[in-house]
N, C-alpha and C. Protein backbone atom coordinates (compact mmCIF):
# COMPACT_ATOMS: atom_id res chain seq x y z
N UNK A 1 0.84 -1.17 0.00
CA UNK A 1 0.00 0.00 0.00
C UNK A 1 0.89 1.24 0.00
N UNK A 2 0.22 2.49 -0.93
CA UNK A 2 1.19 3.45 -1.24
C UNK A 2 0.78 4.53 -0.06
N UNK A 3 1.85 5.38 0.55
CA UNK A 3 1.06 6.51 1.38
C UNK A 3 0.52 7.51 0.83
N UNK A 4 -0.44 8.49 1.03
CA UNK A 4 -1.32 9.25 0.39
C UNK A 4 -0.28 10.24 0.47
N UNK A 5 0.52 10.84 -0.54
CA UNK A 5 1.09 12.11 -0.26
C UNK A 5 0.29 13.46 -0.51
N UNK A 6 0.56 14.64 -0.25
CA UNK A 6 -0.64 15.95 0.06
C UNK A 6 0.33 16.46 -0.85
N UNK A 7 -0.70 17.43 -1.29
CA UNK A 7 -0.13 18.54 -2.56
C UNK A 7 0.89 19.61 -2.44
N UNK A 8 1.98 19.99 -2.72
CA UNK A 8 2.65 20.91 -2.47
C UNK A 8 2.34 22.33 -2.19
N UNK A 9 2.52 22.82 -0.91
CA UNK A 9 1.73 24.13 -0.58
C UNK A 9 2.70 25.16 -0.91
N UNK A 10 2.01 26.12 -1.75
CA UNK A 10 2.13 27.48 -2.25
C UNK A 10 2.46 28.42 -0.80
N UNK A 11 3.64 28.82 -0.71
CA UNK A 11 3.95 30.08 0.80
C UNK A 11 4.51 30.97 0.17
N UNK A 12 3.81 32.22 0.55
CA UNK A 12 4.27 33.75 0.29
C UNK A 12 4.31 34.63 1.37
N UNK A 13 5.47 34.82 1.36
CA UNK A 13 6.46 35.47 2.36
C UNK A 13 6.45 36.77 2.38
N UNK A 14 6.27 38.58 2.67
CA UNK A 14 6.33 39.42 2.63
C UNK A 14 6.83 40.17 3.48
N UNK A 15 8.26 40.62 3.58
CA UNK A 15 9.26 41.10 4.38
C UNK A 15 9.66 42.30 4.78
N UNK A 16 8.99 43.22 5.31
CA UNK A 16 9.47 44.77 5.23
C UNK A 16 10.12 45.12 6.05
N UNK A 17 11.11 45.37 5.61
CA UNK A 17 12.68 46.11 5.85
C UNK A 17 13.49 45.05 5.53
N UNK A 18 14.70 46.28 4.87
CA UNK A 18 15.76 45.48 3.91
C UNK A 18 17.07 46.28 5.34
N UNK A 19 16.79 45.92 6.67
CA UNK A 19 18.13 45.52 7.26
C UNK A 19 18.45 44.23 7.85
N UNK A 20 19.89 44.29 8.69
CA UNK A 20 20.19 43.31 9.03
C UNK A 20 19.67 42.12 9.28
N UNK A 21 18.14 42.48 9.93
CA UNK A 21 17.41 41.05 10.68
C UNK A 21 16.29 41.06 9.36
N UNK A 22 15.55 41.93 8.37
CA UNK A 22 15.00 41.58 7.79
C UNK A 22 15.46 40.34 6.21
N UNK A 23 16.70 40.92 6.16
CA UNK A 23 17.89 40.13 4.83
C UNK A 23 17.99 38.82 5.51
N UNK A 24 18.12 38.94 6.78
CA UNK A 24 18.30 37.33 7.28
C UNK A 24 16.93 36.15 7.41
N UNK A 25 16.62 37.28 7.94
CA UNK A 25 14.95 36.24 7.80
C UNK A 25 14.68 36.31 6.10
N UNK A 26 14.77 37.03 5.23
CA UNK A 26 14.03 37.18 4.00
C UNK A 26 15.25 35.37 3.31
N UNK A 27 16.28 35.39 3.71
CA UNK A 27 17.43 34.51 3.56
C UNK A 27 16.85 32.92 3.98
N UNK A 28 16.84 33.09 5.57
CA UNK A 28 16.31 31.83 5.81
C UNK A 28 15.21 31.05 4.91
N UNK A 29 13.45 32.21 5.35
CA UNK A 29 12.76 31.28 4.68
C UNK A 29 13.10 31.15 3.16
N UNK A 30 13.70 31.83 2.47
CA UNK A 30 14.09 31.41 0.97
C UNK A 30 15.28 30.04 1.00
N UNK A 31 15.82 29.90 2.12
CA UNK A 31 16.47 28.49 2.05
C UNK A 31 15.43 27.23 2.66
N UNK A 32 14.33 27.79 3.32
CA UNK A 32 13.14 26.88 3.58
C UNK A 32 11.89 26.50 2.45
N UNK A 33 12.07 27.27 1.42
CA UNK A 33 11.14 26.97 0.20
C UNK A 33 10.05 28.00 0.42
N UNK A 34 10.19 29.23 1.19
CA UNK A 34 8.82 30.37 1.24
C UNK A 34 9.41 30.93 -0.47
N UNK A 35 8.66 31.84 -0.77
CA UNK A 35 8.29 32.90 -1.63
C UNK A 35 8.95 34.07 -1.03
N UNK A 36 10.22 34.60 -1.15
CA UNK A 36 10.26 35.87 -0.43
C UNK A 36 9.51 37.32 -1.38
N UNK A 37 9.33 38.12 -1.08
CA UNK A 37 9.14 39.40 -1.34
C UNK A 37 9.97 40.90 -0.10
N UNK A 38 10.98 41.01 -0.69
CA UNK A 38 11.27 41.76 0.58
C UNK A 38 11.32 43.32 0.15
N UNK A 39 10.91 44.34 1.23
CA UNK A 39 10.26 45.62 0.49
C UNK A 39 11.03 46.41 1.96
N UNK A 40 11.49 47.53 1.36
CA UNK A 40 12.07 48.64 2.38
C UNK A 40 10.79 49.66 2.63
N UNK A 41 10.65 49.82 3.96
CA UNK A 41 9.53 50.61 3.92
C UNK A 41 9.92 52.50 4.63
């Protein structure tokens, strides 16, 4: 018996501020498979 695998989920990420802690987080989830969008506000 095969396991039921689930559909690949679509994540969009939206990041405002382009400093230190925002580049890192915008970094991580883009090495986790999010969608980044990162925007200086």
């Amino acid at each position: 018996m095969n396991p039921i695998e689930s559909p690949p989920l679509h994540r969009d990420v939206l990041v405002v501020g382009a400093g230190p802690v925002g580049l890192t987080a915008a970094l991580a989830l883009c090495a986790k498979g999010y969608a980044v969008t990162l925007i200086e506000a």
